[in-house]
N, C-alpha and C. Protein backbone atom coordinates (compact mmCIF):
# COMPACT_ATOMS: atom_id res chain seq x y z
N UNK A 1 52.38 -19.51 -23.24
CA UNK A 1 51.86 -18.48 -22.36
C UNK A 1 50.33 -18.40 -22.40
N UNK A 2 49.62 -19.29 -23.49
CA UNK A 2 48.25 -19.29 -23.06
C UNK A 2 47.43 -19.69 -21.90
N UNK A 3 48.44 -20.16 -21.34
CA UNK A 3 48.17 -20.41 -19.59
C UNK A 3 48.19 -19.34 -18.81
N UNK A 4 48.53 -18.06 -18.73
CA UNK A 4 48.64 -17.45 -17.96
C UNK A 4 47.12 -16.76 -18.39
N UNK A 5 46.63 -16.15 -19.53
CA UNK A 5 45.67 -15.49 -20.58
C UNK A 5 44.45 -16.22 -20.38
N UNK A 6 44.38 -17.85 -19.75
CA UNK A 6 42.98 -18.62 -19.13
C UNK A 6 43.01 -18.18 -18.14
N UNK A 7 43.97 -18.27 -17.51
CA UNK A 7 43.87 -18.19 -15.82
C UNK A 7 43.75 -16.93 -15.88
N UNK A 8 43.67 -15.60 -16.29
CA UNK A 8 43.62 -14.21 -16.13
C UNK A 8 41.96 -14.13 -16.57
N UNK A 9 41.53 -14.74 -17.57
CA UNK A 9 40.20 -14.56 -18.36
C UNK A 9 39.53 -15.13 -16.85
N UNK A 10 39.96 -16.57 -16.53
CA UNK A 10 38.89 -17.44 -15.18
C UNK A 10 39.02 -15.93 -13.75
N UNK A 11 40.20 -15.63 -13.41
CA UNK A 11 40.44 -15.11 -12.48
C UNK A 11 39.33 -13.60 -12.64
N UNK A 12 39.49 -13.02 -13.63
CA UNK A 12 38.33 -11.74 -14.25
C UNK A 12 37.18 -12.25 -13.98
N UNK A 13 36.63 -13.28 -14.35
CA UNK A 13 35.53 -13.64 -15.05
C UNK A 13 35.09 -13.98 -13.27
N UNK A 14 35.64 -14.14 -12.66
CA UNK A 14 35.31 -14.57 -10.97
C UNK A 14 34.91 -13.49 -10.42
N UNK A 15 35.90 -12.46 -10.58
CA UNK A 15 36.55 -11.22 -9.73
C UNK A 15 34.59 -10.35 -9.92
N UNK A 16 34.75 -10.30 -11.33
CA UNK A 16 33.60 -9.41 -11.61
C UNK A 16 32.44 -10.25 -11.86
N UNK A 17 32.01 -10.86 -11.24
CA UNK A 17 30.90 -12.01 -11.71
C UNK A 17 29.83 -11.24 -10.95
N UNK A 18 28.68 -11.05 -11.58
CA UNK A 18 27.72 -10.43 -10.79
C UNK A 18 27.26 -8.78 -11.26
N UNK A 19 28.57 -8.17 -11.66
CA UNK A 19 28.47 -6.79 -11.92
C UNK A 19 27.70 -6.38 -13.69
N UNK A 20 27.42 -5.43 -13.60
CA UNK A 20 26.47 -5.12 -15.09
C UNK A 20 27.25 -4.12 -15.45
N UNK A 21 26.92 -3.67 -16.51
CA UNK A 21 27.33 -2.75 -17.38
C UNK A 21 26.47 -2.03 -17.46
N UNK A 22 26.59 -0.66 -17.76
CA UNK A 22 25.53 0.80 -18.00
C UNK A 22 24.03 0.39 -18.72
N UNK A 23 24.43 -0.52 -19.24
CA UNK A 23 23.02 -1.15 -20.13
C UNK A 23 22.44 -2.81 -19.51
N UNK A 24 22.86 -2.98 -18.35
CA UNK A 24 22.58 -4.53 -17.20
C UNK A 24 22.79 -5.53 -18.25
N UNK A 25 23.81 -5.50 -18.73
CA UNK A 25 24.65 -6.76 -19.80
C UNK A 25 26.06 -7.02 -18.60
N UNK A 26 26.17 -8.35 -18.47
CA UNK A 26 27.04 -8.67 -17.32
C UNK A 26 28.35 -7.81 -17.68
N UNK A 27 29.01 -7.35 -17.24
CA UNK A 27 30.31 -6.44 -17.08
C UNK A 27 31.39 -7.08 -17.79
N UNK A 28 31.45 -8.36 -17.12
CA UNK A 28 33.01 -9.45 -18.07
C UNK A 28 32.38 -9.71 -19.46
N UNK A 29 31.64 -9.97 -19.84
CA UNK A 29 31.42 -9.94 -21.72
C UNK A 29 31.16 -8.84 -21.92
N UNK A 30 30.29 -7.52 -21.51
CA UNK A 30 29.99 -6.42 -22.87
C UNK A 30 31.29 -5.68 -22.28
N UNK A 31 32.33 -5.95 -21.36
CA UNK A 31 33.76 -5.02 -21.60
C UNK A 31 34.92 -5.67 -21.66
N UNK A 32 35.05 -6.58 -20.86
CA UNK A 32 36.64 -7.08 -20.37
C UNK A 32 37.03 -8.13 -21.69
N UNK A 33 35.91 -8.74 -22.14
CA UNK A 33 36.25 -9.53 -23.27
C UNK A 33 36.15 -8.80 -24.34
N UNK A 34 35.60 -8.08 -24.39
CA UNK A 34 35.72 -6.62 -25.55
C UNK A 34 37.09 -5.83 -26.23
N UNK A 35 37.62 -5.84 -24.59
CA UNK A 35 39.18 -5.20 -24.50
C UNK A 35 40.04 -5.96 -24.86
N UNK A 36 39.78 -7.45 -24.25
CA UNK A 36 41.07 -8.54 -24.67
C UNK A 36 41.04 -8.81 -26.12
N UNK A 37 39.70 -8.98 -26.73
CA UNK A 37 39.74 -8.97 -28.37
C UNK A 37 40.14 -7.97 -29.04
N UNK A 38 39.79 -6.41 -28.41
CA UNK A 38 40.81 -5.72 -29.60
C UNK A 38 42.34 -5.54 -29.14
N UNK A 39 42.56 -6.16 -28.40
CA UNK A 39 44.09 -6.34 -27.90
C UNK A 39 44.56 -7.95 -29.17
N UNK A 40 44.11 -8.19 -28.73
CA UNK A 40 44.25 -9.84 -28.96
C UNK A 40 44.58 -10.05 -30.68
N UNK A 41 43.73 -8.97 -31.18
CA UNK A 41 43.88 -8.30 -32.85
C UNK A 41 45.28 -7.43 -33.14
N UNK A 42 45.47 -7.09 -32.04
CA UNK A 42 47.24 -6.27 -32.45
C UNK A 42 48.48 -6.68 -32.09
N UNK A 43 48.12 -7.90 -30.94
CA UNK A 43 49.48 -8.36 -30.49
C UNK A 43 49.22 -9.72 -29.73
N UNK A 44 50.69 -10.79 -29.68
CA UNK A 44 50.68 -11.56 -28.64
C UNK A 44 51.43 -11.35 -27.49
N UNK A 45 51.69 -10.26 -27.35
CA UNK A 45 52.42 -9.94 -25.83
C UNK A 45 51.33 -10.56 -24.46
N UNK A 46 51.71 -11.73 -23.79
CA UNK A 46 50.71 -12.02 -22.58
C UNK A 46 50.90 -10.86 -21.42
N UNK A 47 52.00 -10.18 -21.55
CA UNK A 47 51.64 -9.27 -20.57
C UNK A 47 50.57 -8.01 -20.60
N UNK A 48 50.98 -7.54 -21.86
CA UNK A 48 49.66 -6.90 -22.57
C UNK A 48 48.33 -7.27 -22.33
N UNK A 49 48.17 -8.74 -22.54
CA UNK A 49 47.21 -9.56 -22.84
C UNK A 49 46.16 -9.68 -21.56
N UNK A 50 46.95 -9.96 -20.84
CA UNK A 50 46.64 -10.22 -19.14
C UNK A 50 46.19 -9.00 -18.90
N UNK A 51 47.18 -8.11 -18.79
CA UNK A 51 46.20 -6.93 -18.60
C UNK A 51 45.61 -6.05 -19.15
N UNK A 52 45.42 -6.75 -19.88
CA UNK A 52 43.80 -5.83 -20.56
C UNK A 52 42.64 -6.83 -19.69
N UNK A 53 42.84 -7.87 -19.86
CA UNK A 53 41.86 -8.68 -19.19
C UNK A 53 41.76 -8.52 -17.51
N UNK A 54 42.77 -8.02 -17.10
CA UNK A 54 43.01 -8.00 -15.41
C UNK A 54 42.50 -6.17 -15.18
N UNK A 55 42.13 -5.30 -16.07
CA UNK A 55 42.54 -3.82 -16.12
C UNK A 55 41.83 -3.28 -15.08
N UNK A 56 40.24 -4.33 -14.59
CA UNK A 56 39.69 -3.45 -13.62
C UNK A 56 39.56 -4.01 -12.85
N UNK A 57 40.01 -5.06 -12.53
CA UNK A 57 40.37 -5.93 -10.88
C UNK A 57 40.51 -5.15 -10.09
N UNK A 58 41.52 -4.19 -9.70
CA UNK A 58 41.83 -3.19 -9.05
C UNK A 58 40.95 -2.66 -8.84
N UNK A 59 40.64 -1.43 -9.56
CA UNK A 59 39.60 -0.58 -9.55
C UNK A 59 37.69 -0.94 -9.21
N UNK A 60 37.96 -2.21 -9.66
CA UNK A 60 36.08 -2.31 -9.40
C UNK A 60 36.09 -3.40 -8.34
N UNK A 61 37.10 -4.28 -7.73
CA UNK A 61 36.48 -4.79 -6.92
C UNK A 61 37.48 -5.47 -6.21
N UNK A 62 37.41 -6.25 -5.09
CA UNK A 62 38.57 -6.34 -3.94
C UNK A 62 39.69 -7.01 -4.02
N UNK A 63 40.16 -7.02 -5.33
CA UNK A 63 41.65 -7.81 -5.95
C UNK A 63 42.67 -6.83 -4.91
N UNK A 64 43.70 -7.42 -4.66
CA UNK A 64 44.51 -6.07 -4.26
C UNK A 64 46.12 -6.38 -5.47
N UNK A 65 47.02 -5.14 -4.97
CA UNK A 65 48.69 -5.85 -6.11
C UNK A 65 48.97 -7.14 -5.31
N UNK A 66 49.08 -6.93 -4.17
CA UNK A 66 49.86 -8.29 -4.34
C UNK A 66 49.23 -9.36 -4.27
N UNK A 67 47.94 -9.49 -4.53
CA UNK A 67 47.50 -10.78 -4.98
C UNK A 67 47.39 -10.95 -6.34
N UNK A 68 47.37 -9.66 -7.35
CA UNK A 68 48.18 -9.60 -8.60
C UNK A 68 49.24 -10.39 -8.93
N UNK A 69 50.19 -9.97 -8.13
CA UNK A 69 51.60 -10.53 -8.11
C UNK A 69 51.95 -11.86 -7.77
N UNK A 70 51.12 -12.47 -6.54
CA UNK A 70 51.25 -13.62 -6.38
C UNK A 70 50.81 -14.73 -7.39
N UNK A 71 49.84 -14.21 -8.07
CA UNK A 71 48.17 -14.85 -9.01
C UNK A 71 49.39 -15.00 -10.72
N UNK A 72 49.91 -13.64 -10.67
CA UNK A 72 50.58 -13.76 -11.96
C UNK A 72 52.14 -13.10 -11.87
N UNK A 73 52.46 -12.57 -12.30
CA UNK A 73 53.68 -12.03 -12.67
C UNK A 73 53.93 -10.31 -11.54
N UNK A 74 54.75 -9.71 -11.45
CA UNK A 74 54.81 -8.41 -11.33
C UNK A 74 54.87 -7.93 -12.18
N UNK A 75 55.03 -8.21 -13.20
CA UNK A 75 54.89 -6.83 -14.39
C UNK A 75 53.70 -6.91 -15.12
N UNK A 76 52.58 -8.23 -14.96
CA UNK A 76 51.84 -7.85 -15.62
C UNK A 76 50.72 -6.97 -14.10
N UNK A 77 51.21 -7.55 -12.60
CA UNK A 77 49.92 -6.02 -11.42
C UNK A 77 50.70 -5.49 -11.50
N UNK A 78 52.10 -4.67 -12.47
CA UNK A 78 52.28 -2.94 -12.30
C UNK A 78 51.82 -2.83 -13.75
N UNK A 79 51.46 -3.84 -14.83
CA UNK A 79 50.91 -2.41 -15.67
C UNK A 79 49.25 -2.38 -15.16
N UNK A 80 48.87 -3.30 -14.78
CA UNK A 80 47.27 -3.19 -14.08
C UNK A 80 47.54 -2.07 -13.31
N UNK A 81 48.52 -1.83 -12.74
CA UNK A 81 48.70 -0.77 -12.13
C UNK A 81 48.59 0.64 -12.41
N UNK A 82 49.43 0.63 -13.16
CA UNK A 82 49.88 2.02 -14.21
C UNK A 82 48.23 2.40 -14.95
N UNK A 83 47.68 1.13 -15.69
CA UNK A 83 45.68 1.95 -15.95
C UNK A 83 44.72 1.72 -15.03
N UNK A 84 45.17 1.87 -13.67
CA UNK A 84 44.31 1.55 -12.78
C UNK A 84 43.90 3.07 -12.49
N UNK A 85 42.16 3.32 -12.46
CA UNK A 85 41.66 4.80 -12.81
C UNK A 85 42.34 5.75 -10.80
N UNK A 86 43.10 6.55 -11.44
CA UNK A 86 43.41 8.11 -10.23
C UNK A 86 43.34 9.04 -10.35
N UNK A 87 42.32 9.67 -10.30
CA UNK A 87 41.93 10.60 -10.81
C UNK A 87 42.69 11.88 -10.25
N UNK A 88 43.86 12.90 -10.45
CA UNK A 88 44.38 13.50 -10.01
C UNK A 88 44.49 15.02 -10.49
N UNK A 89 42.99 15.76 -10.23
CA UNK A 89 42.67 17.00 -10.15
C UNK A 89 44.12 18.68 -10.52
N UNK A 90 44.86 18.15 -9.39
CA UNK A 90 45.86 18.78 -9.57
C UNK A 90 46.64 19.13 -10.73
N UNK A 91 46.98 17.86 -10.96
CA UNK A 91 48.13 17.82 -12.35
C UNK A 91 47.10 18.18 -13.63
N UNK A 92 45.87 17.40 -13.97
CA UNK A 92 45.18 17.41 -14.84
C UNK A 92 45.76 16.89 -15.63
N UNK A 93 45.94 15.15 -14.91
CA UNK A 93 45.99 13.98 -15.70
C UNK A 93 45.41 13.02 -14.51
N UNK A 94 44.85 12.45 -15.39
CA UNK A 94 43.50 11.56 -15.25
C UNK A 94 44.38 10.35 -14.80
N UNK A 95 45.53 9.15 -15.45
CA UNK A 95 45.86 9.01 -14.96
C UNK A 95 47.07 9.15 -15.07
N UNK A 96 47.81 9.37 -13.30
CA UNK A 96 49.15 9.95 -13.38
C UNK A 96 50.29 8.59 -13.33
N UNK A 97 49.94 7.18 -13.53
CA UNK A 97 50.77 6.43 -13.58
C UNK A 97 51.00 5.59 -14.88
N UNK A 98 50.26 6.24 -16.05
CA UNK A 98 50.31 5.95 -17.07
C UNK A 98 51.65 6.55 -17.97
N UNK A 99 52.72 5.63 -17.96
CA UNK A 99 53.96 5.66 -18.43
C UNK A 99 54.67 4.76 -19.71
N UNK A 100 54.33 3.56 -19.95
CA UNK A 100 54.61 2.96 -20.26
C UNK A 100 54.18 2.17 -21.60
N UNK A 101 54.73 2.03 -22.40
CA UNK A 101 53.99 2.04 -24.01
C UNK A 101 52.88 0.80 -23.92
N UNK A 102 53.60 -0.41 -22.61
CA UNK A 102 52.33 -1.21 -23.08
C UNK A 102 51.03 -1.07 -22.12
N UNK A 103 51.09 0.05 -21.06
CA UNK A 103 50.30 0.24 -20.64
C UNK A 103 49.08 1.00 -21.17
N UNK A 104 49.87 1.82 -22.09
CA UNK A 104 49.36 2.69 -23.17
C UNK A 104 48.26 2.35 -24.20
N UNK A 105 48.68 1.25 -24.34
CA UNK A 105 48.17 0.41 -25.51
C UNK A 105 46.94 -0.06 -24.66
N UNK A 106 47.09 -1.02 -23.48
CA UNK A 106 45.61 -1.30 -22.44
C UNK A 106 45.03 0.01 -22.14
N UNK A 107 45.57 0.89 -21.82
CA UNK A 107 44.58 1.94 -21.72
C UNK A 107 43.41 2.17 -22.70
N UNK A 108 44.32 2.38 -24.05
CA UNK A 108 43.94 2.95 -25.11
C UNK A 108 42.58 2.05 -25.65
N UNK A 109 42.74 0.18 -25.37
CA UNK A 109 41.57 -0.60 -26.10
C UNK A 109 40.62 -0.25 -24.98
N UNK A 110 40.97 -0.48 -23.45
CA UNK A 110 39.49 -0.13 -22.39
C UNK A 110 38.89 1.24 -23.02
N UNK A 111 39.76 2.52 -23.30
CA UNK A 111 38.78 3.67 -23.74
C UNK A 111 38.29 3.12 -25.07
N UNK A 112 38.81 2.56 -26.32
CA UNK A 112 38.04 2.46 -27.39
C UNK A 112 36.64 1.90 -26.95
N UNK A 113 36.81 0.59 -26.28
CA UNK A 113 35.49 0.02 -25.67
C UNK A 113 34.64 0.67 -25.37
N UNK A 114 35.06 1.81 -24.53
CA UNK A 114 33.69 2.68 -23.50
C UNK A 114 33.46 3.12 -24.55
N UNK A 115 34.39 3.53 -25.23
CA UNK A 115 33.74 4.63 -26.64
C UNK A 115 32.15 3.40 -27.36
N UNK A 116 33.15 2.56 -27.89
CA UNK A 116 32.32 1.75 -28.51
C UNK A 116 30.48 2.04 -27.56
N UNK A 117 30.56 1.90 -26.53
CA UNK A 117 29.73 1.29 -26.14
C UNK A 117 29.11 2.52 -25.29
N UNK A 118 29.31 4.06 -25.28
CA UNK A 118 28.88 4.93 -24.83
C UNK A 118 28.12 5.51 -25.63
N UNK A 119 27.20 5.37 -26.66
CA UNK A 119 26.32 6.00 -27.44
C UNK A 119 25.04 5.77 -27.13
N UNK A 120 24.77 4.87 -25.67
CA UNK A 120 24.03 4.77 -24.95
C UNK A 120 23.18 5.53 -23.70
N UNK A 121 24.93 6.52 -23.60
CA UNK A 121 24.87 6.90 -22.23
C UNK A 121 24.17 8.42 -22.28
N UNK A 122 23.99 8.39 -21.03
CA UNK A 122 22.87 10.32 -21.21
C UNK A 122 24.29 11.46 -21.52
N UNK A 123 24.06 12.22 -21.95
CA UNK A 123 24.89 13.55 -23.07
C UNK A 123 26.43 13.96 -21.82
N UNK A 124 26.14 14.15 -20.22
CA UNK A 124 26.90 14.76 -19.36
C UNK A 124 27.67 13.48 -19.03
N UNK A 125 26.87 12.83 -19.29
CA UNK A 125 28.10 11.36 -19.05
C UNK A 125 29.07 11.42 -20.15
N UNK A 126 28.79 11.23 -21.31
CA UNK A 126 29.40 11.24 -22.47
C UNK A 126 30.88 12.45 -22.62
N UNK A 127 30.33 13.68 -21.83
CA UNK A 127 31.19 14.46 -22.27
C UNK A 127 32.14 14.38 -20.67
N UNK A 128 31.58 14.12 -19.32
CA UNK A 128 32.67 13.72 -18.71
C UNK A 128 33.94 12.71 -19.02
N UNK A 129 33.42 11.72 -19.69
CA UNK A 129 34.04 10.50 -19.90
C UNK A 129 34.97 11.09 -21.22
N UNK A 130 34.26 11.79 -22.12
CA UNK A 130 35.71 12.49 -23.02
C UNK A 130 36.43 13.43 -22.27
N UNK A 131 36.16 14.15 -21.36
CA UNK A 131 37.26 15.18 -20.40
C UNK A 131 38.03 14.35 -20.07
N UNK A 132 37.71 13.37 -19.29
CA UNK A 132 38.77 12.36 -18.41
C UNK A 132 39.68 11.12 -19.21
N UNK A 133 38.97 11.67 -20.82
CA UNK A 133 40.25 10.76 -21.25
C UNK A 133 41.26 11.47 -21.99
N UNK A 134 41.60 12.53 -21.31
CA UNK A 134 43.12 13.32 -21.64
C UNK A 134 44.13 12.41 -20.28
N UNK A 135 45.13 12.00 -21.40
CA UNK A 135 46.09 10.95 -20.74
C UNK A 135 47.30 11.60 -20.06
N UNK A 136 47.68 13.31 -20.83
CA UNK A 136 48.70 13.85 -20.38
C UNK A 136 48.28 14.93 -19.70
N UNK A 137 49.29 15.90 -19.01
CA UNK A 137 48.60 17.12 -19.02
C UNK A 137 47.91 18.40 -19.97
N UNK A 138 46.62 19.30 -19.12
CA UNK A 138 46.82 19.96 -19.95
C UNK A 138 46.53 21.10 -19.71
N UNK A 139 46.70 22.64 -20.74
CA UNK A 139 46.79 23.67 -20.44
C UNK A 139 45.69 24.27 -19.98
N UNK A 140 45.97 25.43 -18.78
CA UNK A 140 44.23 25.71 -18.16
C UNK A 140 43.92 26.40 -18.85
């Protein structure tokens, strides 16, 4: 299955080529390879794997699912799916398609990352980005 985990790293590494990070360090090394290594440290699940590396295709730039699906598997564009950022005011959960233990787990290394790497950021950033990482609901 390390074939699917190149072709997900090449396919990322395309998708976001060009984009920076909060500190203008290219986007695919100071995050996406960030995420796949502390993934990569707890498990060999490639679906896991893939998407941690696939997590912001969706969200940052013009991947759509079913070229997910065609590119790789369906279960690894529905858990890209499931941490793909929706921000849903109402419920007061950040995101509302986050179900699933191994989605859980990709969620969980992309926030360690930002963490890692938010001691940079100005104070109102910092504390938005901890509001919005409540995963369930919560009480007003």
């Amino acid at each position: 299955m390390i074939y699917l985990e190149e072709k997900a790293l090449e396919f990322a590494s395309i998708k976001h080529e060009g984009q920076l990070d909060d500190q203008g360090r290219p986007y695919f090394f100071a995050h996406i390879i960030q995420v796949y290594g502390l993934l990569k440290n707890v498990t060999d699940d490639v679906e896991i794997l893939c998407s941690g590396i696939l997590h912001d295709v969706i969200e940052d730039t013009d991947t759509t699912y079913d070229e997910l699906v065609h590119e790789f598997t369906k279960e690894i564009a529905d858990l890209v799916m499931e941490v793909t950022h929706e921000g849903d005011k109402e419920t007061g959960r950040y995101f509302p398609r986050l179900h699933s233990h191994k989605a859980i787990v990709v969620k969980f290394a992309d926030r360690l990352s930002n963490l890692v790497r938010m001691v940079n950021w100005p104070g109102d950033w910092q504390q938005d980005y901890l509001r919005e990482s409540c995963f369930w609901p919560t009480e007003p």
